[in-house]
PDB file of N, CA and C in Angstrom:
ATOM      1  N   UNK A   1      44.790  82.183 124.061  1.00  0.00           N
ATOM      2  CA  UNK A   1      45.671  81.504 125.004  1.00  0.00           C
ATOM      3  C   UNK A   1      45.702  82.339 126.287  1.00  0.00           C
ATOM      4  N   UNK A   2      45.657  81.840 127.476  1.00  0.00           N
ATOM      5  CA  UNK A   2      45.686  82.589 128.282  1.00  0.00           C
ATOM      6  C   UNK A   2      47.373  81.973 129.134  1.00  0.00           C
ATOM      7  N   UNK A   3      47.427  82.873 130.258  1.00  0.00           N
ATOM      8  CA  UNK A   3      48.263  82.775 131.108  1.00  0.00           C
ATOM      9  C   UNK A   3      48.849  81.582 131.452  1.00  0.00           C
ATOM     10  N   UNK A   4      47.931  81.087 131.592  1.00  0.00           N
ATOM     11  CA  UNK A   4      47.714  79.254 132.536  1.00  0.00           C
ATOM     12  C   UNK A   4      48.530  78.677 130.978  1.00  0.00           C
ATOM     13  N   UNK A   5      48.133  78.736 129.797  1.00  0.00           N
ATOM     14  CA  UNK A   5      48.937  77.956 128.655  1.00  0.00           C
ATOM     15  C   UNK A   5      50.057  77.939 128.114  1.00  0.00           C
ATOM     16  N   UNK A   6      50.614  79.227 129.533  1.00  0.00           N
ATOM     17  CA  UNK A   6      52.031  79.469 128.989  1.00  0.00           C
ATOM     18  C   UNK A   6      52.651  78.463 129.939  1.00  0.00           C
ATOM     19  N   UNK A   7      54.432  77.323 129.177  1.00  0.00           N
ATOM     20  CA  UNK A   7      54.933  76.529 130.097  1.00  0.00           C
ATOM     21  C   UNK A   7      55.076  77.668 130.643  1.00  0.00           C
ATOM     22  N   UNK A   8      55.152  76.426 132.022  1.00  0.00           N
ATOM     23  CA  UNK A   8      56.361  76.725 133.117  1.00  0.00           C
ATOM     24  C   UNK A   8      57.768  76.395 133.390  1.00  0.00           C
ATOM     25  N   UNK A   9      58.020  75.651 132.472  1.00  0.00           N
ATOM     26  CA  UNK A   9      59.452  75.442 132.043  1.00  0.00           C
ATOM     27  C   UNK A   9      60.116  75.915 131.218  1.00  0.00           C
ATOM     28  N   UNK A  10      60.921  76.506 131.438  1.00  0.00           N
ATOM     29  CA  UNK A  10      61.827  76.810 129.989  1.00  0.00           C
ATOM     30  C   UNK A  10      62.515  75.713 129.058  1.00  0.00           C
ATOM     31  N   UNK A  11      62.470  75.567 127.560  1.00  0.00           N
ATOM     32  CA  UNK A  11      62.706  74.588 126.968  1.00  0.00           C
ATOM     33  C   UNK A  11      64.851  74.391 127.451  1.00  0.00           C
ATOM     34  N   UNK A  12      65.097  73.250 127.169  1.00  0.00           N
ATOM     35  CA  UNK A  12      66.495  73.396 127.417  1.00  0.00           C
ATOM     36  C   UNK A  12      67.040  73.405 125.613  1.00  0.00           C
ATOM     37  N   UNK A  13      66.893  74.120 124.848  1.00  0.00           N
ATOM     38  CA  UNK A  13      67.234  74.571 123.455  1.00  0.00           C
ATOM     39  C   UNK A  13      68.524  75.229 123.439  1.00  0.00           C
ATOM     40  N   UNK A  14      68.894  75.281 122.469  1.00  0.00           N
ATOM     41  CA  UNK A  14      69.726  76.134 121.584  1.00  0.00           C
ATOM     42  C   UNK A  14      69.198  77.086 120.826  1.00  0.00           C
ATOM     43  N   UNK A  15      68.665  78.450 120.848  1.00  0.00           N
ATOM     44  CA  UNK A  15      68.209  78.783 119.590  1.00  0.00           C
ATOM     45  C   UNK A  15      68.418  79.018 118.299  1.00  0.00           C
ATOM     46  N   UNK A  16      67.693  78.748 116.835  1.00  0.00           N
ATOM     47  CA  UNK A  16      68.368  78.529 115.951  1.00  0.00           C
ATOM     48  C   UNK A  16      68.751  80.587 115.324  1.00  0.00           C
ATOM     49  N   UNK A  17      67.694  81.195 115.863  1.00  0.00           N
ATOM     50  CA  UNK A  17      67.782  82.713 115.553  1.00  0.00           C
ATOM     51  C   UNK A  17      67.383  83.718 117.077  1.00  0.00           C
ATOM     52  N   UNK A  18      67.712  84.715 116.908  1.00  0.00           N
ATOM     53  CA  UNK A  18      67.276  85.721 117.972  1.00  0.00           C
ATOM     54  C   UNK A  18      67.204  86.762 117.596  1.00  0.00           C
ATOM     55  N   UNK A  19      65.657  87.101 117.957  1.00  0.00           N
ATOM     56  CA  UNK A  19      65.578  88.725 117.196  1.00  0.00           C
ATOM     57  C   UNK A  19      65.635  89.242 118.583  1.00  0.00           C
ATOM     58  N   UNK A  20      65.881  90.598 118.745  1.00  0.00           N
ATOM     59  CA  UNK A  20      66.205  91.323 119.947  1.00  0.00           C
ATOM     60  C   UNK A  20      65.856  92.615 119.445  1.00  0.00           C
ATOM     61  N   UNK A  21      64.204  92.667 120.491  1.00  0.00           N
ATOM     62  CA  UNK A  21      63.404  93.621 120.364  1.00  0.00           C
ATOM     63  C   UNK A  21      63.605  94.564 121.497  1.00  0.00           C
ATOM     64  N   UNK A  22      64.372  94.458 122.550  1.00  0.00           N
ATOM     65  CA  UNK A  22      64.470  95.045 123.822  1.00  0.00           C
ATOM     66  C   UNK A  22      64.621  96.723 122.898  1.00  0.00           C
ATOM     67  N   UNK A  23      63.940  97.250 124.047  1.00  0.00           N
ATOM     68  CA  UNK A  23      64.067  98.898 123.796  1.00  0.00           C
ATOM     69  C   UNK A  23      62.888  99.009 122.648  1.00  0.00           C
ATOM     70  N   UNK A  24      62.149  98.567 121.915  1.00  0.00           N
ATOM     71  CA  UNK A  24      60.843  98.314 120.924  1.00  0.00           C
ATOM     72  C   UNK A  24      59.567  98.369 121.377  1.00  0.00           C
ATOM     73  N   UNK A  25      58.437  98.848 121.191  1.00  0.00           N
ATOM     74  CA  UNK A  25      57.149  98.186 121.516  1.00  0.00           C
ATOM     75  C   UNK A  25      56.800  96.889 120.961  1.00  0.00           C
ATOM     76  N   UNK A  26      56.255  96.224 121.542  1.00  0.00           N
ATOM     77  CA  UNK A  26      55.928  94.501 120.903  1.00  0.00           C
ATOM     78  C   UNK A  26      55.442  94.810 119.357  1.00  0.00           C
ATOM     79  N   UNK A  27      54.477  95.980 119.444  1.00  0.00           N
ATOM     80  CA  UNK A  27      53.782  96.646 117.842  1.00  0.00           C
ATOM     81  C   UNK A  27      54.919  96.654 116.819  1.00  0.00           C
ATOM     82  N   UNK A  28      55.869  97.270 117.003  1.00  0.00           N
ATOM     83  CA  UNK A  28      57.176  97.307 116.535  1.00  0.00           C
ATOM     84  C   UNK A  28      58.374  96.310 115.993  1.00  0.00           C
ATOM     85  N   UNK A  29      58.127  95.697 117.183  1.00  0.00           N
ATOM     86  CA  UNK A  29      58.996  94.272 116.619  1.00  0.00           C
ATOM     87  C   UNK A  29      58.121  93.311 116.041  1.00  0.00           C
ATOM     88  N   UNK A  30      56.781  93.334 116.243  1.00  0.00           N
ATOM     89  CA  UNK A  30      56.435  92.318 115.324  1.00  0.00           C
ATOM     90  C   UNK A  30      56.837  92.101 114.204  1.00  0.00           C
ATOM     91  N   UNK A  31      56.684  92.423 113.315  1.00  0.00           N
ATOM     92  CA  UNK A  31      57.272  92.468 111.953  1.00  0.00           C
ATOM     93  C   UNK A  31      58.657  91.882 112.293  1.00  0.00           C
ATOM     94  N   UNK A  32      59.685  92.037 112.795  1.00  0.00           N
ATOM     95  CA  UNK A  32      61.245  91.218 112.855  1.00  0.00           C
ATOM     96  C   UNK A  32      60.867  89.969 113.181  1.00  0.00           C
ATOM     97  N   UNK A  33      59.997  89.441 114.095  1.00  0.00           N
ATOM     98  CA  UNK A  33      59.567  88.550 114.486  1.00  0.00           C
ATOM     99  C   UNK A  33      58.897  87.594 113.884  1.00  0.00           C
ATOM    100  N   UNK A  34      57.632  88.051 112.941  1.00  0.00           N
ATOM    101  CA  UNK A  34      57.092  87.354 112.108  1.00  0.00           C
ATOM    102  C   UNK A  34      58.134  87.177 110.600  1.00  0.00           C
ATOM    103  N   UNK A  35      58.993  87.623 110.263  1.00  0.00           N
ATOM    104  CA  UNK A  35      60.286  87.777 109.865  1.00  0.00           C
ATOM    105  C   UNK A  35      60.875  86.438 109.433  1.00  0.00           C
ATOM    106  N   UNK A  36      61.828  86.643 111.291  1.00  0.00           N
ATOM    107  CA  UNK A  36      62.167  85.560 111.078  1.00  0.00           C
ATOM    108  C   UNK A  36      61.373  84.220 111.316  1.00  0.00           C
ATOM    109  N   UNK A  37      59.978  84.329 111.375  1.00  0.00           N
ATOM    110  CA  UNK A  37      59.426  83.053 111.877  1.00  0.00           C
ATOM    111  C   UNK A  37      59.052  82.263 110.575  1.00  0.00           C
ATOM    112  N   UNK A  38      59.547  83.353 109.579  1.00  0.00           N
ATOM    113  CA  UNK A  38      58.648  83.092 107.878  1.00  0.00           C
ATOM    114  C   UNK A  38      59.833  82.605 107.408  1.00  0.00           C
ATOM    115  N   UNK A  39      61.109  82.989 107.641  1.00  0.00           N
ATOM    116  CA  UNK A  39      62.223  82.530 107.513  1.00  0.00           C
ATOM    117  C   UNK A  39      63.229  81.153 107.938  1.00  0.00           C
ATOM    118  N   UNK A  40      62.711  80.635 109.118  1.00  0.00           N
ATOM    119  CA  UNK A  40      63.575  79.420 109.204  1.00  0.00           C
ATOM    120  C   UNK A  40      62.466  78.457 109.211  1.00  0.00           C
ATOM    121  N   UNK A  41      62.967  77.105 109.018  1.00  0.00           N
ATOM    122  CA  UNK A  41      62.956  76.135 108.532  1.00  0.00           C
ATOM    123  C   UNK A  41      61.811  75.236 109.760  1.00  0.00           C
ATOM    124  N   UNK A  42      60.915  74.499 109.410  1.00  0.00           N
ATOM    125  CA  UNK A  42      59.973  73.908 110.474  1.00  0.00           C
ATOM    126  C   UNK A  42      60.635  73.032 111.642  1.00  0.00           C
ATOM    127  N   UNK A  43      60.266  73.450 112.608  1.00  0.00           N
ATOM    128  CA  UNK A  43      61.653  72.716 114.054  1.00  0.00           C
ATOM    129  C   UNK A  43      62.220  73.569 114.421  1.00  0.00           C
ATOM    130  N   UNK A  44      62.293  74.421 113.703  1.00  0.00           N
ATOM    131  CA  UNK A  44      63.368  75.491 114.388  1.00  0.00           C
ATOM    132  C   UNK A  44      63.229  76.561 115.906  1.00  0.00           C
ATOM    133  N   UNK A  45      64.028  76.510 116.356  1.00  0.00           N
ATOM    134  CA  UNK A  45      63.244  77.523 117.668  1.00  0.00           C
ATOM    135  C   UNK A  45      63.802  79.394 117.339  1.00  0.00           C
ATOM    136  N   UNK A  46      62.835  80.026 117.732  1.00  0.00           N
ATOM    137  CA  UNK A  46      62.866  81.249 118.021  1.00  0.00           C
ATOM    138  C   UNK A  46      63.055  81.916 119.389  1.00  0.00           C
ATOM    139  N   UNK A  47      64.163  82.550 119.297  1.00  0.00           N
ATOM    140  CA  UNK A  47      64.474  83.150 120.433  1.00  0.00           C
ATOM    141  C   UNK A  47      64.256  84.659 120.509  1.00  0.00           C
ATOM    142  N   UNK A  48      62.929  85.429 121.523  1.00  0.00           N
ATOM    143  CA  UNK A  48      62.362  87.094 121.140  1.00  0.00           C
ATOM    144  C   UNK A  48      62.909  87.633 122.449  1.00  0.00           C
ATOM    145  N   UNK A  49      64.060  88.682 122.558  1.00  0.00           N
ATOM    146  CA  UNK A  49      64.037  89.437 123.458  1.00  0.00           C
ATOM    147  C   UNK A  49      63.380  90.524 123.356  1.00  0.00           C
ATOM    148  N   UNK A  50      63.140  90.903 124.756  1.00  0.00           N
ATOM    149  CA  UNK A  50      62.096  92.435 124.588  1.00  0.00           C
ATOM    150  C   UNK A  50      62.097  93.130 125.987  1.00  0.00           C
ATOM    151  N   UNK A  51      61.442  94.455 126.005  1.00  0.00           N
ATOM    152  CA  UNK A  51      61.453  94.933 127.146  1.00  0.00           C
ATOM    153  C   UNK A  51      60.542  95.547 127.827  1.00  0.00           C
ATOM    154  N   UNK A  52      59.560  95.445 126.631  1.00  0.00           N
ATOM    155  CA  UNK A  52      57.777  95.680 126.868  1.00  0.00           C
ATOM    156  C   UNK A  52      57.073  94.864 127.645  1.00  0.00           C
ATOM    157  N   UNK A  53      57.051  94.981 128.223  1.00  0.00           N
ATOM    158  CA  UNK A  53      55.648  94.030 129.673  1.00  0.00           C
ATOM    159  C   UNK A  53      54.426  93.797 128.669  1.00  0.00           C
ATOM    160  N   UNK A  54      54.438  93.806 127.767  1.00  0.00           N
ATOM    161  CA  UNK A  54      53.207  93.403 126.479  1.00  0.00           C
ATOM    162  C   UNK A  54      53.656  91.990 126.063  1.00  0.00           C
ATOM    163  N   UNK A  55      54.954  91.434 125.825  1.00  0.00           N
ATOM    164  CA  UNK A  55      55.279  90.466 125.377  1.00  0.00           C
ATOM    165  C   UNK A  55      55.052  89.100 125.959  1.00  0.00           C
ATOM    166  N   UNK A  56      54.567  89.087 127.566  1.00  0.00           N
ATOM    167  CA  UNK A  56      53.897  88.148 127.916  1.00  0.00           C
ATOM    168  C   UNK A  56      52.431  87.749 127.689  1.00  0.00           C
ATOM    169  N   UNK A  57      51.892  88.792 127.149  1.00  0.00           N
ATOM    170  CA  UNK A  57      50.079  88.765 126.806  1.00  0.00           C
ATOM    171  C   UNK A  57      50.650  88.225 125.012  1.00  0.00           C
ATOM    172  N   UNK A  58      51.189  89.115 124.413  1.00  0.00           N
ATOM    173  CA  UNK A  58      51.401  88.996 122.665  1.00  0.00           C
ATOM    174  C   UNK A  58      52.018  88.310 121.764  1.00  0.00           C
ATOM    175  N   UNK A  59      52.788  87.296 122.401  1.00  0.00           N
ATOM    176  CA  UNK A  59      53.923  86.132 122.154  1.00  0.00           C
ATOM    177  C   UNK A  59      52.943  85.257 121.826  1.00  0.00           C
ATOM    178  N   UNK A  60      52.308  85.152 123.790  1.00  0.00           N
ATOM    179  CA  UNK A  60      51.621  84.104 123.842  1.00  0.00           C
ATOM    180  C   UNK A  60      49.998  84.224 122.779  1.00  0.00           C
ATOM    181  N   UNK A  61      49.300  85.100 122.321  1.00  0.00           N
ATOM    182  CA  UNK A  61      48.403  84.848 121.587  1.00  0.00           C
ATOM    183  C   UNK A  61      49.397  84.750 120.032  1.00  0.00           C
ATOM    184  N   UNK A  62      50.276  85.371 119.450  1.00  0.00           N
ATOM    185  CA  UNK A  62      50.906  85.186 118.476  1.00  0.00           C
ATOM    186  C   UNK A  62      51.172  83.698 118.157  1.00  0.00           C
ATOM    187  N   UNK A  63      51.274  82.765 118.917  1.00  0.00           N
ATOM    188  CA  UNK A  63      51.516  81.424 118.972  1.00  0.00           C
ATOM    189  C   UNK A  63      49.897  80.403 119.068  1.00  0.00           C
ATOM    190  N   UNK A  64      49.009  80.871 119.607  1.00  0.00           N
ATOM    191  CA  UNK A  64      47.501  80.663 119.536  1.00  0.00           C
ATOM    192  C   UNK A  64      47.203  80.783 118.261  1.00  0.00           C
ATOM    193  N   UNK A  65      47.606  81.988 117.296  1.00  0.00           N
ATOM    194  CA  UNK A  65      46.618  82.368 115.967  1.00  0.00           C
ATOM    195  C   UNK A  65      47.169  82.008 115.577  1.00  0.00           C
ATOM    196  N   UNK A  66      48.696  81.037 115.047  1.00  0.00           N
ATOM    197  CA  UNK A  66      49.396  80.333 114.198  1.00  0.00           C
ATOM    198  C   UNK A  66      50.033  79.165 114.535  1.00  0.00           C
ATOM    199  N   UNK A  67      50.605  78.625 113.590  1.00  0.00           N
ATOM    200  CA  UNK A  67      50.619  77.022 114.054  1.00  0.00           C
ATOM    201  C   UNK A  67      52.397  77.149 114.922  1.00  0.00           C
ATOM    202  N   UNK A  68      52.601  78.065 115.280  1.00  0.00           N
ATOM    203  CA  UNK A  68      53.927  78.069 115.601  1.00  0.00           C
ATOM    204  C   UNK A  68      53.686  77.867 117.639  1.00  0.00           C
ATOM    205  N   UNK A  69      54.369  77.117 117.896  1.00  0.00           N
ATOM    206  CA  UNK A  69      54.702  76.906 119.426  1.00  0.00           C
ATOM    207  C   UNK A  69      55.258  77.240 120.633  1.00  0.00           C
ATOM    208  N   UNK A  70      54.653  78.052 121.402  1.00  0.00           N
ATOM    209  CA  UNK A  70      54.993  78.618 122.336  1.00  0.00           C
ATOM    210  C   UNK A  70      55.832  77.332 123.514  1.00  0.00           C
ATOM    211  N   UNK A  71      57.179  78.086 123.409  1.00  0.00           N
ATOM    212  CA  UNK A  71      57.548  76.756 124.408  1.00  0.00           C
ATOM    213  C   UNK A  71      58.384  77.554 125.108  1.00  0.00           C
ATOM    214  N   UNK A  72      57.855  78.997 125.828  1.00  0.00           N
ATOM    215  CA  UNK A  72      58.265  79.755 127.285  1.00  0.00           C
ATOM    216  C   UNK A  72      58.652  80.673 127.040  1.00  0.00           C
ATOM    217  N   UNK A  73      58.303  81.539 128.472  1.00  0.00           N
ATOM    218  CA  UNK A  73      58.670  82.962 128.422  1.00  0.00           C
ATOM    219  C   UNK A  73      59.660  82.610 129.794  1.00  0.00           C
ATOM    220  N   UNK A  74      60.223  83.613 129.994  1.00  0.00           N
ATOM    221  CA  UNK A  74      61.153  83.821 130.721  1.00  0.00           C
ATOM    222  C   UNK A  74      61.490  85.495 131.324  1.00  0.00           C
ATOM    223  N   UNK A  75      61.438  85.873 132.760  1.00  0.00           N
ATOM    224  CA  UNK A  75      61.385  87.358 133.108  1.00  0.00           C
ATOM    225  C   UNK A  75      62.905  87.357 133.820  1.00  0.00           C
ATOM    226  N   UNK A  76      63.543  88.011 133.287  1.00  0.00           N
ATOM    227  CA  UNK A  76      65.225  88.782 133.950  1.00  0.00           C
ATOM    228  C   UNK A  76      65.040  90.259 134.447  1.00  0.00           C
ATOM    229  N   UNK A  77      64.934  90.754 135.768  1.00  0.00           N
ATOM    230  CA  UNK A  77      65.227  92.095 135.771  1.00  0.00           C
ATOM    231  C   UNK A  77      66.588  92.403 135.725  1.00  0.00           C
ATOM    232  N   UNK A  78      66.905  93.209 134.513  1.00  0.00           N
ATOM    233  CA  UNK A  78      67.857  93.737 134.715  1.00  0.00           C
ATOM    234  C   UNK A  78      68.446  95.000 135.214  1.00  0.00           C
ATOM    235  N   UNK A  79      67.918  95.893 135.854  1.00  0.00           N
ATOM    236  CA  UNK A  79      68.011  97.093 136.204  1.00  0.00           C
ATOM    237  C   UNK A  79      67.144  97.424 137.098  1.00  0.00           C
ATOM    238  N   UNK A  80      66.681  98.802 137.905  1.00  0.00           N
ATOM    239  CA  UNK A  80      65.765  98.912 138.665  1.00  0.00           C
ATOM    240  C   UNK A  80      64.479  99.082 138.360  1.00  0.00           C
ATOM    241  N   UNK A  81      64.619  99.308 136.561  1.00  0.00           N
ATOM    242  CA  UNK A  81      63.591 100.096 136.244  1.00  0.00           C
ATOM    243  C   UNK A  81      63.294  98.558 134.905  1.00  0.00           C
ATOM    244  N   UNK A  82      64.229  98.094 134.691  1.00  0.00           N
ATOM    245  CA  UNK A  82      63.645  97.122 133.449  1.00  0.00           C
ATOM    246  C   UNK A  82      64.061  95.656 133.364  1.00  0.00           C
ATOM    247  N   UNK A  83      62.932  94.957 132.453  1.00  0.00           N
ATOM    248  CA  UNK A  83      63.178  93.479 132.443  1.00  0.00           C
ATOM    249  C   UNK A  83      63.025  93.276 131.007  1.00  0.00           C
ATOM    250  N   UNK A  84      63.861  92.339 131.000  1.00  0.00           N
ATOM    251  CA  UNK A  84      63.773  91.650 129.901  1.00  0.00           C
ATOM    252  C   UNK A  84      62.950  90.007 129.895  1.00  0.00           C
ATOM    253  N   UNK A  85      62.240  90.071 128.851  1.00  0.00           N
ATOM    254  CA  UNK A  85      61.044  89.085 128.923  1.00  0.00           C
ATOM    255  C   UNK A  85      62.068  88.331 127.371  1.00  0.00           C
ATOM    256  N   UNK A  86      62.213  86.937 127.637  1.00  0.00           N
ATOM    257  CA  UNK A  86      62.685  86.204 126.065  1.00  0.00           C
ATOM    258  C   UNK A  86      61.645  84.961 126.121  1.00  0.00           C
ATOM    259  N   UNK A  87      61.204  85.099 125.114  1.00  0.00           N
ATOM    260  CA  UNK A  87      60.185  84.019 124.787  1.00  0.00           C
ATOM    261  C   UNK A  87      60.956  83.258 123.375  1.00  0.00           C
ATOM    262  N   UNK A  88      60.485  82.167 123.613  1.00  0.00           N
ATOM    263  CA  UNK A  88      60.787  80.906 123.031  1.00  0.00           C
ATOM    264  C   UNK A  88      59.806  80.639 121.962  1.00  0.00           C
ATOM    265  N   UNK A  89      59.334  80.384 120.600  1.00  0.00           N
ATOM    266  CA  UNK A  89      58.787  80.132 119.756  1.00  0.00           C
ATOM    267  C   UNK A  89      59.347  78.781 118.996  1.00  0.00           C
ATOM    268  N   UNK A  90      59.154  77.686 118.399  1.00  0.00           N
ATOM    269  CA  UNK A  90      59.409  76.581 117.631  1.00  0.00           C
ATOM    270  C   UNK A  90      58.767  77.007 116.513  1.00  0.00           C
ATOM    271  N   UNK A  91      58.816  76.240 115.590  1.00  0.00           N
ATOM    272  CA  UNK A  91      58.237  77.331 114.061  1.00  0.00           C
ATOM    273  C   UNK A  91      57.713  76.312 113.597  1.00  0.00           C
ATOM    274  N   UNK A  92      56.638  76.425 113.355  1.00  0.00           N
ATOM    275  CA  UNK A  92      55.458  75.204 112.687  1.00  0.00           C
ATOM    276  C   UNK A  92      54.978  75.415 111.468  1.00  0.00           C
ATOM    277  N   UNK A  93      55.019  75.119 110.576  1.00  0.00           N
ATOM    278  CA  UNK A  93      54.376  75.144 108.840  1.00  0.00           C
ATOM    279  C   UNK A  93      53.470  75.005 108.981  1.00  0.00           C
ATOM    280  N   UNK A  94      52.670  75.797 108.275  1.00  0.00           N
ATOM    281  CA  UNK A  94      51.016  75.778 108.372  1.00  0.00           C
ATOM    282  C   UNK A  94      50.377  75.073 107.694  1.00  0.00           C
TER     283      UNK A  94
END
């Protein structure tokens, strides 16, 4: 998946979970992530905070190699020095 396949919209959702990886390497939170993605129910959306500038390249192929749906990233700076990136996942049964 490249760049171009990520929306440009953010979904207008509720999320049904949120793992919150901020302060983590993406390497790191994977596992919480694939987690809860093994964990809720097909339809469901995933909500990933983080604070690694990796999570816009690794979301988006994480959603390429499985049937689960990338439906947006989203960039907040919060500080001078950091952002928070939350990406959106829907959870697809394989």
């Amino acid at each position: 998946m490249t760049d171009a396949a990520v929306p440009t919209e953010l979904p207008d959702v509720d999320p049904d979970r949120t793992v919150d990886n901020r302060g983590r390497g993406c390497a790191n939170g994977i596992a919480a992530v694939q987690r809860a993605l093994e964990d809720l129910p097909d339809g469901a959306v995933l909500e990933i905070r983080s604070t690694d500038k990796r999570a816009k390249q690794e979301y988006p192929k994480l959603a390429a190699q499985t049937p689960h749906e990338l439906l947006g990233i989203e960039s907040e700076r919060t500080g001078l020095l950091t952002t928070v990136y939350t990406t959106y996942l829907r959870v697809r049964e394989g």
